[in-house]
Protein backbone atom coordinates (compact mmCIF):
# COMPACT_ATOMS: atom_id res chain seq x y z
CA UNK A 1 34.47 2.29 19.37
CA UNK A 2 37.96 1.04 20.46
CA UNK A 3 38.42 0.14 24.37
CA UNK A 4 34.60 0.82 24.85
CA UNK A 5 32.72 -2.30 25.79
CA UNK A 6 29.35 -2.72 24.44
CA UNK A 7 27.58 -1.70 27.94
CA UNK A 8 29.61 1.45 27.70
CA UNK A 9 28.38 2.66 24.64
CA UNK A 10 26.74 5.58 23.79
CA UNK A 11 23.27 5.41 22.32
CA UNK A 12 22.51 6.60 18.88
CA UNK A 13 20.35 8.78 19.81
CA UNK A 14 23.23 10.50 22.07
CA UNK A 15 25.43 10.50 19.11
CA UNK A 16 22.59 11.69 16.72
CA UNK A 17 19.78 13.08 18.12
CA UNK A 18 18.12 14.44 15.32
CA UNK A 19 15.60 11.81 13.66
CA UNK A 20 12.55 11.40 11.68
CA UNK A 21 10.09 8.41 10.96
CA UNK A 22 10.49 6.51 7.95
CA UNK A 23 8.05 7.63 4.75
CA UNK A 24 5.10 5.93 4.52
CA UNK A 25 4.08 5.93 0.94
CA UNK A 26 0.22 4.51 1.91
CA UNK A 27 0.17 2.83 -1.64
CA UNK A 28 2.33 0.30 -3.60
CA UNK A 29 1.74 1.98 -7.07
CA UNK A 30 4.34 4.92 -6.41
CA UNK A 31 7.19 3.17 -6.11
CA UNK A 32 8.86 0.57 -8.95
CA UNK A 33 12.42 -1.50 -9.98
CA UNK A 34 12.29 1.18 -13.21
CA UNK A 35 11.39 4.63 -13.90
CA UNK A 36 9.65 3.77 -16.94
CA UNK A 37 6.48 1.72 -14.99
CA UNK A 38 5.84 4.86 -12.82
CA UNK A 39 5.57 7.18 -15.84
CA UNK A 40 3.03 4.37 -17.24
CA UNK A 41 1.18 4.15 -14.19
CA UNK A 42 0.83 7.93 -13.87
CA UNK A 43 -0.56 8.02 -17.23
CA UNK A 44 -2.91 6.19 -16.74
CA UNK A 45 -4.33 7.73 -13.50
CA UNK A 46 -4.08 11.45 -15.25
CA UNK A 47 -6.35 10.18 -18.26
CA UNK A 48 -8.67 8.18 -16.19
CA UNK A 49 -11.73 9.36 -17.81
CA UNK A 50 -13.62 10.26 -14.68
CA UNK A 51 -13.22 10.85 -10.81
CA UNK A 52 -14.63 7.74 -9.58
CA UNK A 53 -11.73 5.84 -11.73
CA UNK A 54 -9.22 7.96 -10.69
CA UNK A 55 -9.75 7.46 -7.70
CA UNK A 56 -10.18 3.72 -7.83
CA UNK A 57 -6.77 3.81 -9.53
CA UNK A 58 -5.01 6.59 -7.05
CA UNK A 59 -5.93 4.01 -3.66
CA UNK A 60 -7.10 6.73 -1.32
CA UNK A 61 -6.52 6.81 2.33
CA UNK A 62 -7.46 8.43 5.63
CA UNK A 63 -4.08 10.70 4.70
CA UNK A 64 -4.68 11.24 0.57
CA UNK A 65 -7.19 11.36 -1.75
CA UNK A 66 -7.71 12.92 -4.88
CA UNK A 67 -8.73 15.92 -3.64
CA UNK A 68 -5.85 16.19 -1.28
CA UNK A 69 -4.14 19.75 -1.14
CA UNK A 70 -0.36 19.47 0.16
CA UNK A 71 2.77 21.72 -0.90
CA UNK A 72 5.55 20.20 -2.83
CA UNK A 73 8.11 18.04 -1.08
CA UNK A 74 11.34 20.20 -0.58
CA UNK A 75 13.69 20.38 -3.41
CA UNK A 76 10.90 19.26 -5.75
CA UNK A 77 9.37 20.59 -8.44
CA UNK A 78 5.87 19.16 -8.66
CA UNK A 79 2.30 20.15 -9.48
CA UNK A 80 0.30 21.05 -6.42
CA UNK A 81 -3.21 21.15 -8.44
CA UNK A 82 -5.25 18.61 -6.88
CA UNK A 83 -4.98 15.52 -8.51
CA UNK A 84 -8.34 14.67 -9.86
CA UNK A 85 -7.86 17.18 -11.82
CA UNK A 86 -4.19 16.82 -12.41
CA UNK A 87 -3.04 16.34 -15.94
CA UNK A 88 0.63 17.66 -16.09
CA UNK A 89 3.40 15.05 -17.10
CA UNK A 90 4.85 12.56 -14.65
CA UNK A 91 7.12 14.28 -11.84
CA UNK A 92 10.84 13.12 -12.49
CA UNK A 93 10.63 9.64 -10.63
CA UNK A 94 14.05 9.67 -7.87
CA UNK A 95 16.31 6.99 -6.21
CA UNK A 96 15.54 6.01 -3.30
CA UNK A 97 16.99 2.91 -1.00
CA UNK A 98 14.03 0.42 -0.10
CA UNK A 99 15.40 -1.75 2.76
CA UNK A 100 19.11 -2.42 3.35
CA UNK A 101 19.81 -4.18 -0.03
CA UNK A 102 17.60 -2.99 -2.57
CA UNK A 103 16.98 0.30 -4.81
CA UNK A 104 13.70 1.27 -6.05
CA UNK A 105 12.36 4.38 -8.02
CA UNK A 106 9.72 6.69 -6.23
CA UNK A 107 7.52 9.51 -7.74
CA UNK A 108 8.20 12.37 -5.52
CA UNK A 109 5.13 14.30 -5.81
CA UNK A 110 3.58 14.55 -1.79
CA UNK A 111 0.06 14.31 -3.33
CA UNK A 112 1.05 10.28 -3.68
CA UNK A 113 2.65 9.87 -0.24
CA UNK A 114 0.96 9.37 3.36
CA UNK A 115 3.46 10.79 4.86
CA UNK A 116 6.72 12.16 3.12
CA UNK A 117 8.19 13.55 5.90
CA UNK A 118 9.51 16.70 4.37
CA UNK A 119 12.47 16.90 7.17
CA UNK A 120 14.11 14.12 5.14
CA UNK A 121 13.39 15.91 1.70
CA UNK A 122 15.10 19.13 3.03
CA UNK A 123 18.12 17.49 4.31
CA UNK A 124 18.77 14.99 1.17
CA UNK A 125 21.70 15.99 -1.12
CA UNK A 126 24.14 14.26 -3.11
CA UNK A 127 26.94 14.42 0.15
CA UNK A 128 23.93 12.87 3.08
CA UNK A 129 24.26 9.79 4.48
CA UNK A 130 20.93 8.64 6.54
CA UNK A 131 21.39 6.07 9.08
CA UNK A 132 18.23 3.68 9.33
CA UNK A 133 17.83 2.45 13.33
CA UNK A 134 15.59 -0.77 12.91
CA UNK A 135 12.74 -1.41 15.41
CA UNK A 136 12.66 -4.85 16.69
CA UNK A 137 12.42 -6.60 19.60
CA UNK A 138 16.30 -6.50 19.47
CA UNK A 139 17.51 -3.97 22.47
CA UNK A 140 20.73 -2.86 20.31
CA UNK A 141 19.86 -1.14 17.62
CA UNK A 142 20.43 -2.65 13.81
CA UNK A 143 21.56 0.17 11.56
CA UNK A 144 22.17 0.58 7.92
CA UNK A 145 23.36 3.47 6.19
CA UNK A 146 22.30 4.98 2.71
CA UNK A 147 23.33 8.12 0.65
CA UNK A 148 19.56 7.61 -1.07
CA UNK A 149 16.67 8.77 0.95
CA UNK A 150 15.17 5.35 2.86
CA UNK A 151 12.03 4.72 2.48
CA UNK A 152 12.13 2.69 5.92
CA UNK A 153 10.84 -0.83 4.96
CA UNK A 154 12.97 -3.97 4.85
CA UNK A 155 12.02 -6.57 1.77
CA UNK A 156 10.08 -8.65 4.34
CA UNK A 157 8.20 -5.18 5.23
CA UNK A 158 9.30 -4.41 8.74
CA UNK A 159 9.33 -0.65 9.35
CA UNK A 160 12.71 1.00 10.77
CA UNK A 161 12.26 2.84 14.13
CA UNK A 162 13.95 5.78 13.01
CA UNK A 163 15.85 7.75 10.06
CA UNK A 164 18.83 9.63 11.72
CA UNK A 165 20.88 11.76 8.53
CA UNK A 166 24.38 12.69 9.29
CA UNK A 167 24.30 16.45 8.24
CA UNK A 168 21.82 19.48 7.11
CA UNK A 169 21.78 20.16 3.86
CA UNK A 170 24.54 20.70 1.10
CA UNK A 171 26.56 18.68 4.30
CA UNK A 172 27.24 22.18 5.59
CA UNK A 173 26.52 21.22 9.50
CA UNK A 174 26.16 18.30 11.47
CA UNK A 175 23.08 16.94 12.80
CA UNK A 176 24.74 15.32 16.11
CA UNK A 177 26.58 16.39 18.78
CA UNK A 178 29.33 18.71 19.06
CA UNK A 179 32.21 17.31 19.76
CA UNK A 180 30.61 13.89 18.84
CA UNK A 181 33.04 13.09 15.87
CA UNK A 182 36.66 14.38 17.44
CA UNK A 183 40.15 13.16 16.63
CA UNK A 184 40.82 10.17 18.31
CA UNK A 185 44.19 9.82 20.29
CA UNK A 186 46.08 8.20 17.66
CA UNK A 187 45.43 11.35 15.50
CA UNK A 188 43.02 9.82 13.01
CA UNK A 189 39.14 11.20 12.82
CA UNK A 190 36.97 9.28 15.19
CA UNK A 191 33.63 9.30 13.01
């Protein structure tokens, strides 16, 4: 910000108060570099020939199993049958941004995912932008930004602290504070 020193500056969370935690997918197996692995591996855990191999396959947790019952993510249209007895097709695998460098494809289907943190589903469109705050030991806050939804890690696997996204969905109103992005003096936009 121009003629504010760094001990003067607002905090993010000022700016932005509106945040989420990062996703926490729970298991590796749902997320890939191409589409085409997560269709493969879904194949195989729909024709696992029984439950016990499912599940072996699936990776259950204290927050999924099999026999999980969760709604769809918003804006997705996935199977909510419970998924040892699931054998649809593969939900359309999505974009999402894993770490600050690096794209990877997810299958959005919240039967697969710890915790999917459906705020983040309802607010992603083609015009968001989510800011990623990384926790750290660091007392000013690292941030990267990312039109795909986050899913929080870094490549060396540290978690972000928070997921802040710039607007509710379609863009149609800020998630911030009003008054928060202004014109600056000079008559340009202060965002």
């Amino acid at each position: 910000m121009p003629g504010v020193g760094e001990r003067e500056a607002p905090p993010l969370g000022d700016l932005m108060p509106w945040s989420v935690g990062p996703l926490r997918l729970g298991r590796t197996w749902v997320m890939a570099p191409d589409a085409a692995s997560l269709g493969a591996r879904w194949e195989r855990l729909t024709r696992a020939g029984d439950e016990a191999a499912r599940a072996a396959l699936f990776r259950p947790t204290r927050a999924r199993t099999v026999h999980s019952s969760v709604p769809q993510l918003p804006g997705q249209a996935t199977s909510t049958a419970r998924l040892a007895r699931e054998d649809g097709p593969c939900p359309e695998p999505v974009r999402i941004a894993h770490g600050p460098f690096d794209q990877q494809w997810l299958i959005p289907d919240h039967r697969l995912i710890d915790a999917a943190r459906p705020e983040l589903w309802r607010v992603a469109d083609d015009r968001q932008i989510h800011v990623i705050e990384a926790a750290g030991p660091d007392p000013d806050p690292v941030l990267t930004f990312s039109a795909l939804l986050p899913d929080g890690h870094s490549p060396r696997a540290a978690p972000a602290g928070s997921v802040r996204s710039t607007a509710a969905p379609a863009g149609r109103s800020p998630i911030s504070r009003p008054g928060c992005w202004t014109t600056s003096p000079r008559g340009s936009a202060a965002r």
